[in-house]
C-alpha atoms as a PDB file:
ATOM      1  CA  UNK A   1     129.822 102.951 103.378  1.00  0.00           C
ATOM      2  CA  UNK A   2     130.696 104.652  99.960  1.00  0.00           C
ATOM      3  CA  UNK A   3     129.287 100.776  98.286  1.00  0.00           C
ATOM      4  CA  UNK A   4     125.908 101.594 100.447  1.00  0.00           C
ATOM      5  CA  UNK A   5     125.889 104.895  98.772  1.00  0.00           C
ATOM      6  CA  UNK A   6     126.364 104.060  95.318  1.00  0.00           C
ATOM      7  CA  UNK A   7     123.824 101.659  95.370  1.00  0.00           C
ATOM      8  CA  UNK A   8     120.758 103.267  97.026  1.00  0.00           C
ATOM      9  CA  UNK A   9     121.701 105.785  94.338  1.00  0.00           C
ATOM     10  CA  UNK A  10     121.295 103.123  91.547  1.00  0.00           C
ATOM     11  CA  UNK A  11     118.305 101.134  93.542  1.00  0.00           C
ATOM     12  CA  UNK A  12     114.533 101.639  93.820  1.00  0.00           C
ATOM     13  CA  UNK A  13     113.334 102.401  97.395  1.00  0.00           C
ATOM     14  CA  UNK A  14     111.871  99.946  99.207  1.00  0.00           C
ATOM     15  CA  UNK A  15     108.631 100.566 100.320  1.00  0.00           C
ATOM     16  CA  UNK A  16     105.127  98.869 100.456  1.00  0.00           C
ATOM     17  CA  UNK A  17     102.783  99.643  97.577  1.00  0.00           C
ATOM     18  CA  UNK A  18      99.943 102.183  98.384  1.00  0.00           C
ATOM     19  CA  UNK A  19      96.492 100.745  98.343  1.00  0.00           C
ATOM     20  CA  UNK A  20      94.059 100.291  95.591  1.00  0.00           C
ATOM     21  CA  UNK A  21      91.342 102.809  95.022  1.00  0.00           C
ATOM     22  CA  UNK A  22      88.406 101.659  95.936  1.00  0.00           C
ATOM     23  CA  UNK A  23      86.570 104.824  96.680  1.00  0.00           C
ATOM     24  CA  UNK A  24      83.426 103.344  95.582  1.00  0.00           C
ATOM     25  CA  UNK A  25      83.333 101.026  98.558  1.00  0.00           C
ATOM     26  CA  UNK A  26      84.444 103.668 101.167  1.00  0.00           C
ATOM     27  CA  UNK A  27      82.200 106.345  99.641  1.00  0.00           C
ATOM     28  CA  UNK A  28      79.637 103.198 100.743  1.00  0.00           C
ATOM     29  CA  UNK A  29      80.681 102.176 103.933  1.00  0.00           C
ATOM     30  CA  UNK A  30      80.475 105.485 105.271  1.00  0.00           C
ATOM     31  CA  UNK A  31      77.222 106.030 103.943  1.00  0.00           C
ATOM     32  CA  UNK A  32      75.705 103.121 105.960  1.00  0.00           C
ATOM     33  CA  UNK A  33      77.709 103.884 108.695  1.00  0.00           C
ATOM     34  CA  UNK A  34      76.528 107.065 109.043  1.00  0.00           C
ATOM     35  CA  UNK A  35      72.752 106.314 108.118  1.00  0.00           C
ATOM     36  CA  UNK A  36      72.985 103.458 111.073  1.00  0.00           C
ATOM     37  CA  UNK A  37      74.250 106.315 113.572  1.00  0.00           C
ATOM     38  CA  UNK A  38      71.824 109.171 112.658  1.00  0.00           C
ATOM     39  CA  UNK A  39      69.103 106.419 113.281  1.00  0.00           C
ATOM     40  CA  UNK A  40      70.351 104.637 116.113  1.00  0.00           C
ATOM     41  CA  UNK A  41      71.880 108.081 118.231  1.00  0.00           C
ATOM     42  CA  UNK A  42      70.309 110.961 116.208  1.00  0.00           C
ATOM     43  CA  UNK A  43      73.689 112.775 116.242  1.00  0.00           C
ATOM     44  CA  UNK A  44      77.246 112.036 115.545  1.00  0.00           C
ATOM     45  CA  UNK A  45      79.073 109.031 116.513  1.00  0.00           C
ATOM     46  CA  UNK A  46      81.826 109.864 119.424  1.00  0.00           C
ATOM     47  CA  UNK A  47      84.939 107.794 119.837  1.00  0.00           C
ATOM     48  CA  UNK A  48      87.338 107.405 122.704  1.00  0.00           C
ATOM     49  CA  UNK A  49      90.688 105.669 121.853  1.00  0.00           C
ATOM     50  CA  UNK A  50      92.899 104.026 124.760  1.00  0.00           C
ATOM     51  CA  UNK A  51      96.128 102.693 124.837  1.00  0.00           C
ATOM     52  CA  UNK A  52      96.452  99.680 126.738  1.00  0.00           C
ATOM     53  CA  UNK A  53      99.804  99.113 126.488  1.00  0.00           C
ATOM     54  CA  UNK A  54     100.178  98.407 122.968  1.00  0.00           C
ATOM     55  CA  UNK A  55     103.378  98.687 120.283  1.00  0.00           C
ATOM     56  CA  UNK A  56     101.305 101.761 118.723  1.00  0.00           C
ATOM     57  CA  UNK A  57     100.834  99.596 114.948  1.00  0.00           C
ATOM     58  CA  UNK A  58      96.860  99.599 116.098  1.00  0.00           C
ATOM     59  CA  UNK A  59      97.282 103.517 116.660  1.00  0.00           C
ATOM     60  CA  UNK A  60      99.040 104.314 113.809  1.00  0.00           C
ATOM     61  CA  UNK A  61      95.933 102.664 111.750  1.00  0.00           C
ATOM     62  CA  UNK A  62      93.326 104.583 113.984  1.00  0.00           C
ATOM     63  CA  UNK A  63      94.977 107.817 113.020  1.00  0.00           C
ATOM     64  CA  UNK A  64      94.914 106.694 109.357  1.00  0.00           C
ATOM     65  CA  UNK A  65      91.181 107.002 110.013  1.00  0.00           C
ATOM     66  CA  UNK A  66      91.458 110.615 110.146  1.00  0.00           C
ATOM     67  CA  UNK A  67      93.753 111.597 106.953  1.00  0.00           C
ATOM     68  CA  UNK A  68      92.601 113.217 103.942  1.00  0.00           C
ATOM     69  CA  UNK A  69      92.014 109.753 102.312  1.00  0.00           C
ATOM     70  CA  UNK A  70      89.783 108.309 105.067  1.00  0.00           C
ATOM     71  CA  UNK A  71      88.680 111.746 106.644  1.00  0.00           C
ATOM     72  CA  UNK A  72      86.515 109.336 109.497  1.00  0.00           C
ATOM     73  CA  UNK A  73      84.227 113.086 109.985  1.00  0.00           C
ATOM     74  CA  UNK A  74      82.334 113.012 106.608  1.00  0.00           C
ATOM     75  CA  UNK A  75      80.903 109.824 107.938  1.00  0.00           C
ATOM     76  CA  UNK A  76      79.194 111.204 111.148  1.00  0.00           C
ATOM     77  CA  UNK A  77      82.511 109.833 113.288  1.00  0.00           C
ATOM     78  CA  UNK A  78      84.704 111.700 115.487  1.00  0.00           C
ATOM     79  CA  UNK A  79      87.160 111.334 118.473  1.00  0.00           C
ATOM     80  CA  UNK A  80      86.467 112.792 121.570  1.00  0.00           C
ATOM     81  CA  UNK A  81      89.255 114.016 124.243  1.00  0.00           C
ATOM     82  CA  UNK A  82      87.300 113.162 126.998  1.00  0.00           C
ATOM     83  CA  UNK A  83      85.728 109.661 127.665  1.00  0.00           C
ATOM     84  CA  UNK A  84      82.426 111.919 129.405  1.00  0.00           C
ATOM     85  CA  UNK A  85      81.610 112.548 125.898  1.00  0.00           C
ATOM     86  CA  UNK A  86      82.056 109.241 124.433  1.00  0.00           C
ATOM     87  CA  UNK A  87      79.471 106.488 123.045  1.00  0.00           C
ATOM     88  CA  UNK A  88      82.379 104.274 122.049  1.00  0.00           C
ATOM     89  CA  UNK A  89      85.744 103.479 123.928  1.00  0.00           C
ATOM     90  CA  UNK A  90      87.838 101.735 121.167  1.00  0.00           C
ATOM     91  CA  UNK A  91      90.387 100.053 123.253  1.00  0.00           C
ATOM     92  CA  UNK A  92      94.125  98.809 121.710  1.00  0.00           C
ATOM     93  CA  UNK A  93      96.569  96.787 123.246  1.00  0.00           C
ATOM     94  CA  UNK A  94      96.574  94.218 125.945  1.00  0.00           C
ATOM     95  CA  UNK A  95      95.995  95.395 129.305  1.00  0.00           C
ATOM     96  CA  UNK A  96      98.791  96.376 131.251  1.00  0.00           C
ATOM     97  CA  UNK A  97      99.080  96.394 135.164  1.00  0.00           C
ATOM     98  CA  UNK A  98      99.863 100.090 135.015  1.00  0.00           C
ATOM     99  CA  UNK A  99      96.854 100.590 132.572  1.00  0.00           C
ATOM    100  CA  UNK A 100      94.112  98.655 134.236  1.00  0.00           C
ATOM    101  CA  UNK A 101      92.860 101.209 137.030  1.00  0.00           C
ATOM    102  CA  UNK A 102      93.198 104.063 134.162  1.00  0.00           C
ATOM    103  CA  UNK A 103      90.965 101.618 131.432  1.00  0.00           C
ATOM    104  CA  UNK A 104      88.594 100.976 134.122  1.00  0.00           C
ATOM    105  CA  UNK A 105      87.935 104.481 135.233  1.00  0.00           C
ATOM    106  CA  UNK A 106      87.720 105.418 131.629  1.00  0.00           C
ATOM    107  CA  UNK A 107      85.258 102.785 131.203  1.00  0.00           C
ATOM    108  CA  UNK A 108      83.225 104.329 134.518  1.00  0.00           C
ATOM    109  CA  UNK A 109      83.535 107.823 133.375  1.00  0.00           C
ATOM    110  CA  UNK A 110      81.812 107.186 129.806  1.00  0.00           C
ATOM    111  CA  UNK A 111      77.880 107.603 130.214  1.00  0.00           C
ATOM    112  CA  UNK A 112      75.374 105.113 128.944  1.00  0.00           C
ATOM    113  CA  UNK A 113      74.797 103.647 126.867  1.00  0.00           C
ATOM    114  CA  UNK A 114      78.452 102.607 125.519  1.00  0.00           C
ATOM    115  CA  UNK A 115      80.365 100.352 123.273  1.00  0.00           C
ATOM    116  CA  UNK A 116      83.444  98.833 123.957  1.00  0.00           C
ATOM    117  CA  UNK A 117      85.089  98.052 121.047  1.00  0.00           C
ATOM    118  CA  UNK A 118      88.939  95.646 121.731  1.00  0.00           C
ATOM    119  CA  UNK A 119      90.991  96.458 118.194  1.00  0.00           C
ATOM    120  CA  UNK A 120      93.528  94.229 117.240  1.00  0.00           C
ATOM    121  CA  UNK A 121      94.785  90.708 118.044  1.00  0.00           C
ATOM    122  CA  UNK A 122      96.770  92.222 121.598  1.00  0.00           C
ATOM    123  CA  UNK A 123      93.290  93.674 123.092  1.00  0.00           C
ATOM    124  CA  UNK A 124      91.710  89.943 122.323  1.00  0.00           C
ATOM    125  CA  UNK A 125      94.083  87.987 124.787  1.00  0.00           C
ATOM    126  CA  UNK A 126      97.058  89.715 125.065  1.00  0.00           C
ATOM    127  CA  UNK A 127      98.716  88.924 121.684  1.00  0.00           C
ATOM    128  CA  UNK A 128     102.510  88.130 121.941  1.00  0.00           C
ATOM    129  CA  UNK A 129     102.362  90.167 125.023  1.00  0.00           C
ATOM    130  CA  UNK A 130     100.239  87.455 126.902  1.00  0.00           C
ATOM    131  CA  UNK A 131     101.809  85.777 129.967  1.00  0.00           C
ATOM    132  CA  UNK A 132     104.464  88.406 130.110  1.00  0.00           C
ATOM    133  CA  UNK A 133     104.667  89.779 133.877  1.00  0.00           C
ATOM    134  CA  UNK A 134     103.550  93.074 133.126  1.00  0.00           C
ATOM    135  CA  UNK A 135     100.073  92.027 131.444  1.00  0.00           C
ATOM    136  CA  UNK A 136      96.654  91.148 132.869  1.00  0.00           C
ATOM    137  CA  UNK A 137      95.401  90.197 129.698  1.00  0.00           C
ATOM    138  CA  UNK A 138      93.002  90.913 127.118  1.00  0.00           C
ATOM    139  CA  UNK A 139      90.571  93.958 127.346  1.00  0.00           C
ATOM    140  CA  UNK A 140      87.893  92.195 128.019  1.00  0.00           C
ATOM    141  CA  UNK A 141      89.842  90.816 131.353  1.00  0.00           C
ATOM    142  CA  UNK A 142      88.970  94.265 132.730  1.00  0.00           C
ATOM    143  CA  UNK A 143      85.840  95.392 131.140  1.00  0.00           C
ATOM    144  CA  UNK A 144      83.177  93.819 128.863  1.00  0.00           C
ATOM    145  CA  UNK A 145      83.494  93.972 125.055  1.00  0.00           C
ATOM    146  CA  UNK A 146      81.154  94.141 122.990  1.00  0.00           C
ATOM    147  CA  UNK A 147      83.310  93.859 119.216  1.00  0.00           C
ATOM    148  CA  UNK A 148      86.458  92.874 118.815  1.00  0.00           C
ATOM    149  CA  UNK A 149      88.048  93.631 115.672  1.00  0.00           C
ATOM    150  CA  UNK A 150      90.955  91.059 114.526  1.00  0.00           C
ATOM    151  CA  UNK A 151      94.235  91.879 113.003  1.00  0.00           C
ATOM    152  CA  UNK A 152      97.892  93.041 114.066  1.00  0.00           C
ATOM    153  CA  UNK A 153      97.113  95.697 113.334  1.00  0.00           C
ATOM    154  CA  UNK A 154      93.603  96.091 111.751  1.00  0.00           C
ATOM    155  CA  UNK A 155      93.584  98.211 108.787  1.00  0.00           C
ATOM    156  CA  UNK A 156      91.621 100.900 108.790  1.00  0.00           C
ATOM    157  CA  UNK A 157      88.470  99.887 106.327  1.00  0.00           C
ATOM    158  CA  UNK A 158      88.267  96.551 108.616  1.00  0.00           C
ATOM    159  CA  UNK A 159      88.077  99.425 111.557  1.00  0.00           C
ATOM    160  CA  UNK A 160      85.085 101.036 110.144  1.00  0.00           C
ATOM    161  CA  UNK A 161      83.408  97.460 109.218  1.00  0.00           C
ATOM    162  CA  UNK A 162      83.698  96.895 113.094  1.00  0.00           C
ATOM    163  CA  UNK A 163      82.058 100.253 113.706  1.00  0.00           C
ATOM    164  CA  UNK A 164      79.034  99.226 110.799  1.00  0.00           C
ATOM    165  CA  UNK A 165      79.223  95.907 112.239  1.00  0.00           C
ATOM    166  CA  UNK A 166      78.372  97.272 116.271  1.00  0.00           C
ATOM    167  CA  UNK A 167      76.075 100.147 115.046  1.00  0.00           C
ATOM    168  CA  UNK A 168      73.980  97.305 112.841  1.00  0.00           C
ATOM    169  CA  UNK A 169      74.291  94.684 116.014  1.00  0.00           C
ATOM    170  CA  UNK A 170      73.244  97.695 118.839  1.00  0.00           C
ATOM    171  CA  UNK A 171      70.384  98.655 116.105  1.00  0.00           C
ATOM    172  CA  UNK A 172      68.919  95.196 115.565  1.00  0.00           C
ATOM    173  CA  UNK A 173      68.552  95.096 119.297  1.00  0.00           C
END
């Protein structure tokens, strides 16, 4: 123990290296992405985010979305509490049994029109998770999706492209 402690005194911490600056390309992003929702809703854009049964690595990057760095509001976005005020449910995780009913009552309760939106490799097919007892399976096993943003987890720019990405596709017609 008293080695341990004697050399985390003498060693650098290990830790991951914090991401470039590239305000430029935010300060962009979120421009377009909020020109594409003014146009295509008129108002703000509202998200709903459910757990599917996931590890919480997808969450932890959806939260990102609201820090001082990303700050998801300036752009027109926001997360709703209740799915009655959604436009967009942006589902994580693969489906469990326990979470199906709950998904697709969330999915019934959001009005029209909506946006499902599967986020991260587990809401695809079910990830490592697939075949496991407890899992039905991807999101789009239980209701229809109409993005699905890759990565385990997605980081939080490749989040907003997705949200750009449906906005532009739901715009174009």
């Amino acid at each position: 123990m008293r080695k341990l402690l004697f050399q985390s005194l003498v060693q650098m911490p290990l830790t991951e290296a914090a991401p470039s600056a590239d305000d430029k390309a935010l300060a962009e992003l979120g421009a377009s992405l909020a020109r594409v929702t003014r146009r295509r809703l008129g108002r703000s854009l509202s998200i709903r985010e459910v757990d599917a049964g996931s590890c919480n690595g997808c969450e932890l990057e959806i939260q990102a979305l609201g820090n001082a760095y990303y700050d998801l509001e300036r752009f027109g976005l926001r997360f709703v509490a209740s799915p009655r005020h959604a436009d967009v449910l942006l589902v994580t995780g693969p489906v469990t049994k326990n979470m199906r009913m709950a998904l697709e009552r969330t999915y019934n309760a959001t009005p029209d029109p909506k946006w499902v939106i599967a986020a991260g490799d587990c809401a695809l097919d079910g990830g490592c998770f697939a075949g496991s007892y407890a899992v039905v399976g991807g999101v789009s096993a239980v209701v229809p999706v109409d993005l699905h943003i890759p990565g385990c987890p997605p980081p939080p720019l490749a989040i907003l492209r997705g949200l750009l990405a449906l906005l532009e596709k739901v715009s174009a017609g």
